[in-house]
C-alpha atoms as a PDB file:
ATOM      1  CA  UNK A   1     242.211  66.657  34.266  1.00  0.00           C
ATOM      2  CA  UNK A   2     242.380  69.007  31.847  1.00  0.00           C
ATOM      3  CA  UNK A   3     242.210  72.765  32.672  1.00  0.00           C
ATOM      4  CA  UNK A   4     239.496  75.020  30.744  1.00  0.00           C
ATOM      5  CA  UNK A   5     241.042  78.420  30.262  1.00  0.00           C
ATOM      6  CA  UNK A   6     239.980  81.855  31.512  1.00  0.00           C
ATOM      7  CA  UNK A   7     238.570  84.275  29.493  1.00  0.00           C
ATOM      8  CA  UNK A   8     241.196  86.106  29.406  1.00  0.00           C
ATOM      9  CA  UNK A   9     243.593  83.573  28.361  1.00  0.00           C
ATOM     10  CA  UNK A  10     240.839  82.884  25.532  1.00  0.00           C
ATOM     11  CA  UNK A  11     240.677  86.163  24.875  1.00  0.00           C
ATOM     12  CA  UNK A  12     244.677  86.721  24.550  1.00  0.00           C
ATOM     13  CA  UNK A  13     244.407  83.658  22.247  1.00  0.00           C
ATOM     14  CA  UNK A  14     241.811  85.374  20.280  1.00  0.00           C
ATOM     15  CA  UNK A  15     243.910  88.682  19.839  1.00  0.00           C
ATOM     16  CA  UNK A  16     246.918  86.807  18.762  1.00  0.00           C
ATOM     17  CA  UNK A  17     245.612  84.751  16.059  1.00  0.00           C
ATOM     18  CA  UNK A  18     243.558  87.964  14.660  1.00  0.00           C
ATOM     19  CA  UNK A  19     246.913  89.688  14.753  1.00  0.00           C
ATOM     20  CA  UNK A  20     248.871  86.944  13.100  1.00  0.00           C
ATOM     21  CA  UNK A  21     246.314  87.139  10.310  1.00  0.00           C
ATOM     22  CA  UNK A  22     246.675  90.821   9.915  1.00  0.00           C
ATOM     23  CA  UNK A  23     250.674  90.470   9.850  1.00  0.00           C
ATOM     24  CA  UNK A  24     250.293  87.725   7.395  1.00  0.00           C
ATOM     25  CA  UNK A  25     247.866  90.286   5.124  1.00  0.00           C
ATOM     26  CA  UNK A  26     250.787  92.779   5.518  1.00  0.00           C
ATOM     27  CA  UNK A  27     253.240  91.100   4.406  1.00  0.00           C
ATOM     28  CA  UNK A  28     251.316  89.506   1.280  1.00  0.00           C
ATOM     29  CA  UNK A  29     250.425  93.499   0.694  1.00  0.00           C
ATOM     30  CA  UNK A  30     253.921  94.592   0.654  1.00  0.00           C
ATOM     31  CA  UNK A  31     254.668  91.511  -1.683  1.00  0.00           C
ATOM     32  CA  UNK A  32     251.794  92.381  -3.897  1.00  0.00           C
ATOM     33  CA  UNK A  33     252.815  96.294  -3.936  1.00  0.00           C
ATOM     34  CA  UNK A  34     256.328  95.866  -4.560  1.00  0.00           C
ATOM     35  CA  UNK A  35     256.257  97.864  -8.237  1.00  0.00           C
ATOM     36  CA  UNK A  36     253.809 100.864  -7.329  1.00  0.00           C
ATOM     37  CA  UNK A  37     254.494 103.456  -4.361  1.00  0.00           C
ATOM     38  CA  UNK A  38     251.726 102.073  -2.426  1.00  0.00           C
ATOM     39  CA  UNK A  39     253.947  99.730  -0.869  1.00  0.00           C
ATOM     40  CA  UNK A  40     255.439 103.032   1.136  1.00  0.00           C
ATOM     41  CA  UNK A  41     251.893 103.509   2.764  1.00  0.00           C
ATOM     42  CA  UNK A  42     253.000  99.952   4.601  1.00  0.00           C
ATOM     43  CA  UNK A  43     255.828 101.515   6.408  1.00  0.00           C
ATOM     44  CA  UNK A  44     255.730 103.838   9.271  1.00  0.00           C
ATOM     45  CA  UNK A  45     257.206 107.132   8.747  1.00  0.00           C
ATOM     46  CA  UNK A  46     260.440 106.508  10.164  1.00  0.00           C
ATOM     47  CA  UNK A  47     260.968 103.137   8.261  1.00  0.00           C
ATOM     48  CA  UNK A  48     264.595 101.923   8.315  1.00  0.00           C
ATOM     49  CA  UNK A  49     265.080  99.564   5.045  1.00  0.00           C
ATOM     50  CA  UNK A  50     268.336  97.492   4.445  1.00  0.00           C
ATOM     51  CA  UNK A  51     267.614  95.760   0.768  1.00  0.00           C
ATOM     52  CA  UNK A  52     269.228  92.386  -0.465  1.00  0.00           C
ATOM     53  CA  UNK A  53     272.146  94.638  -2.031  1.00  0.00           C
ATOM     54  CA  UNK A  54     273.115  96.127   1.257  1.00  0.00           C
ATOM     55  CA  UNK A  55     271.490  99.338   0.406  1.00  0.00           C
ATOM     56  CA  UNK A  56     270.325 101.013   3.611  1.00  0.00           C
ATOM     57  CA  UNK A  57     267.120 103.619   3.006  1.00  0.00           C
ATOM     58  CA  UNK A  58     266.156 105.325   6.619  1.00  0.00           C
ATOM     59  CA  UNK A  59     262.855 107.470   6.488  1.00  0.00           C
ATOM     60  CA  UNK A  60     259.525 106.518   4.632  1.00  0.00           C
ATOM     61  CA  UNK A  61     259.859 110.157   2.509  1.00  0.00           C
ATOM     62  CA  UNK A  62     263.658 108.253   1.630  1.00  0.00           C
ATOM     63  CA  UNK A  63     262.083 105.181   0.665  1.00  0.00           C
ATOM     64  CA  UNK A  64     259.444 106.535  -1.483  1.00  0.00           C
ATOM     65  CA  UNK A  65     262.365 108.532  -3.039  1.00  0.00           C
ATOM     66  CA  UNK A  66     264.284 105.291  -3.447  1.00  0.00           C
ATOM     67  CA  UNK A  67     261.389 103.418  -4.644  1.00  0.00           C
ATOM     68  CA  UNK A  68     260.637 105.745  -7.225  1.00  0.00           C
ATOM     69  CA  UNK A  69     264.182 105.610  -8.660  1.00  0.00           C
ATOM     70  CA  UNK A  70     264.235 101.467  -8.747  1.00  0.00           C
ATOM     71  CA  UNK A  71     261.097 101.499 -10.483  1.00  0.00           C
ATOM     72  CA  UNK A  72     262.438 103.762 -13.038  1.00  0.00           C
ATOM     73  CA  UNK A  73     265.608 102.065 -13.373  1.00  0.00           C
ATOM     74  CA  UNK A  74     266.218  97.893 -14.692  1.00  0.00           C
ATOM     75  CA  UNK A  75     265.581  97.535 -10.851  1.00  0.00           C
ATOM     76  CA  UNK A  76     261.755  97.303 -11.806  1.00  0.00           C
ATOM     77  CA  UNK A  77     262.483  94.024 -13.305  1.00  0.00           C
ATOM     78  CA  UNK A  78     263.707  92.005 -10.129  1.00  0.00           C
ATOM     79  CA  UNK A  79     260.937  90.662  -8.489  1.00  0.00           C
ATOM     80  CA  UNK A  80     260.426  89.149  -4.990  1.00  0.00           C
ATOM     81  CA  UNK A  81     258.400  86.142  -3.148  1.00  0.00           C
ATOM     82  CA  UNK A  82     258.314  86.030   0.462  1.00  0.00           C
ATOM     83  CA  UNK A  83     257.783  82.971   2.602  1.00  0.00           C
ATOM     84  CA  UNK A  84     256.951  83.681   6.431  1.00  0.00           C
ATOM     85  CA  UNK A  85     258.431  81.305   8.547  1.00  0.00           C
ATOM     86  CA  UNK A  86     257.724  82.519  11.996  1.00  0.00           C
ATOM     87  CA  UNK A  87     255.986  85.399  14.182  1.00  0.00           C
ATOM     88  CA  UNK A  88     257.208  86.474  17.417  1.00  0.00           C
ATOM     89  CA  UNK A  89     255.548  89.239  19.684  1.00  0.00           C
ATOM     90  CA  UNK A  90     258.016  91.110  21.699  1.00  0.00           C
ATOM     91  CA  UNK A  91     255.030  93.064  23.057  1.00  0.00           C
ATOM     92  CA  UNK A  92     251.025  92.352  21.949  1.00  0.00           C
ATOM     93  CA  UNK A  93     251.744  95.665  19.398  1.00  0.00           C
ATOM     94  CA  UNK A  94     255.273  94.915  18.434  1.00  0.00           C
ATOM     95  CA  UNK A  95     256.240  91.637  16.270  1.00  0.00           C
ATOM     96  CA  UNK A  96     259.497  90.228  14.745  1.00  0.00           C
ATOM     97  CA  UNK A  97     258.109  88.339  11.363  1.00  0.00           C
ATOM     98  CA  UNK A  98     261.275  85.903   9.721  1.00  0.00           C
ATOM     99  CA  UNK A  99     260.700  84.885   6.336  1.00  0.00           C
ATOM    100  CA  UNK A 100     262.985  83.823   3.378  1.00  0.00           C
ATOM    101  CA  UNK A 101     262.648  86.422   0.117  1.00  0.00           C
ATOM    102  CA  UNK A 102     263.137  84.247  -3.641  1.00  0.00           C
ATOM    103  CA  UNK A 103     264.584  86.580  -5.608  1.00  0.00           C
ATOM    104  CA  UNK A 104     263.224  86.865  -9.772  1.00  0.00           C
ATOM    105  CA  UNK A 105     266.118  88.999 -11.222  1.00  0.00           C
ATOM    106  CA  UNK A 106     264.674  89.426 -14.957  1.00  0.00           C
ATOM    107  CA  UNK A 107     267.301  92.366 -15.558  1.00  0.00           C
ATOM    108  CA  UNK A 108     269.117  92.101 -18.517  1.00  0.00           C
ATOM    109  CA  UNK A 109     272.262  89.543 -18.554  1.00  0.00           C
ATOM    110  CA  UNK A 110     274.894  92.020 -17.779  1.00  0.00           C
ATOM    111  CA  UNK A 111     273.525  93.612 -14.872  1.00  0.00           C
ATOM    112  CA  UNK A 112     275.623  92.667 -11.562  1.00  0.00           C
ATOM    113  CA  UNK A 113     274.103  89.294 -10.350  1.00  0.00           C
ATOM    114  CA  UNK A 114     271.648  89.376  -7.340  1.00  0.00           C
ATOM    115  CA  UNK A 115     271.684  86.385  -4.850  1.00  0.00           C
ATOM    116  CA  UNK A 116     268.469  84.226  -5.599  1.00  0.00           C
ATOM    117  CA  UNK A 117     267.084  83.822  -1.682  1.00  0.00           C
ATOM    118  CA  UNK A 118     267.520  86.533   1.507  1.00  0.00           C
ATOM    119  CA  UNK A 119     266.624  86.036   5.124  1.00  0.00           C
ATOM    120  CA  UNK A 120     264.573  89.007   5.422  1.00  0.00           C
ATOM    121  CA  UNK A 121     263.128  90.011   8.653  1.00  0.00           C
ATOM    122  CA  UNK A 122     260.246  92.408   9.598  1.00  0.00           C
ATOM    123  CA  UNK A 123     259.774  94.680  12.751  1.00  0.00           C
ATOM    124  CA  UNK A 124     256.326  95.666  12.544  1.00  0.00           C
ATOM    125  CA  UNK A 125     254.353  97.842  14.869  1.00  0.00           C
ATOM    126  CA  UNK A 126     251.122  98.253  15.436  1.00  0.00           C
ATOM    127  CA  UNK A 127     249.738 101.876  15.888  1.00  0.00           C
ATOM    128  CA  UNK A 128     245.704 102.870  16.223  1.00  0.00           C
ATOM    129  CA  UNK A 129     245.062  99.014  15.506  1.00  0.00           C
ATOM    130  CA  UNK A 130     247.098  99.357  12.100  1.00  0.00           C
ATOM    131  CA  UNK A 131     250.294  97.001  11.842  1.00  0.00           C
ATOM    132  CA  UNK A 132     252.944  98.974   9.710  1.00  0.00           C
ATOM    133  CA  UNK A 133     256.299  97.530   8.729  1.00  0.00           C
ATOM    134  CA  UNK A 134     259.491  99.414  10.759  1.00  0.00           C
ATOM    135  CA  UNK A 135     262.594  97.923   9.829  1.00  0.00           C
ATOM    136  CA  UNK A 136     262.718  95.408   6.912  1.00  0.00           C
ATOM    137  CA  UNK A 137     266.501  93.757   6.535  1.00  0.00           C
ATOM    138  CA  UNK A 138     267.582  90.883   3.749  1.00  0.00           C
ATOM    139  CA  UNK A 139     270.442  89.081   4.458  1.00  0.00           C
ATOM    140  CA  UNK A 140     271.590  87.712   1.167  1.00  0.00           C
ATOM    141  CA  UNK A 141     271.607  83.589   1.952  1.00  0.00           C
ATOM    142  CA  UNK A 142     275.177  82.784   0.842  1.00  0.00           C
ATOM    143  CA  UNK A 143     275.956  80.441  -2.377  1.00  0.00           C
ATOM    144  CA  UNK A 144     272.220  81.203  -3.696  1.00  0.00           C
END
C-alpha cells in the first residue's frame, strides 16, 4: 500500500525544491558575476571568504575592497567554473552547497601557478526570502 502524503509533507517538498532552484540561480549568479562588483551584492554583509590561494577576506565592505584590487591586478584573468554537487539544509533557511571550482588561470606564464580544480563549499542563508552566500571556502584539490 502505498502512503499518499500530507499536505504538509507536499508542501515541505514544494519549499525545498523551489529553494534548491534559487540556490542553484545563486550560485550560477556568483559564477556569472565573478569580474564586476556585483558579485558582492551575493554575500551577506558579514561574508567570510577563504579563496583557492588561501587568502582569507572577512566582511562584505573587505571583499568588495579585495575584489576591486583582483580585478585591477593579472588576477582579472583567472577565471572560474563551478559544478554543484550536493545541497544540504541544516535548517529550511540555512544550506551547505559542495561543488568543485575548474580553475582558467589565463595570467601571464610567470605568474605563480594556481591549482586547476578546488572543493569549494557555500554556507548560504536565507534572509527576507533572499538566499545570500556567508562563507565561501576552496580547498585547492591536490596534484591538479
Amino acid at each position: 500500500m502505498t502512503e499518499t502524503p500530507t499536505t504538509a509533507e507536499a508542501q515541505g517538498a514544494a519549499e525545498a525544491e523551489d529553494a534548491e532552484t534559487a540556490i542553484r540561480r545563486l550560485v550560477a549568479d556568483a559564477e556569472r558575476h565573478q569580474t564586476d562588483l556585483g558579485l558582492i551584492d551575493l554575500h551577506t554583509p558579514d561574508t567570510a571568504i577563504v579563496n583557492i590561494a588561501g587568502r582569507r577576506v572577512l566582511s562584505g565592505d573587505n571583499l568588495r575592497q579585495a575584489m576591486a584590487a583582483a580585478l585591477a591586478s593579472p588576477m582579472a584573468k583567472v577565471l572560474t567554473r563551478v559544478e554543484i554537487e550536493d545541497i544540504r539544509f541544516t535548517r529550511p533557511d540555512v544550506a551547505v552547497v559542495s561543488c568543485v571550482k575548474h580553475v582558467s588561470d589565463e595570467r601571464d606564464p610567470g605568474s605563480a601557478p594556481l591549482p586547476s580544480t578546488g572543493s569549494l563549499t557555500y554556507v548560504l542563508v536565507r534572509d527576507d526570502g533572499t538566499w545570500r552566500i556567508a562563507l565561501a571556502q576552496t580547498t585547492p584539490i591536490a596534484g591538479t
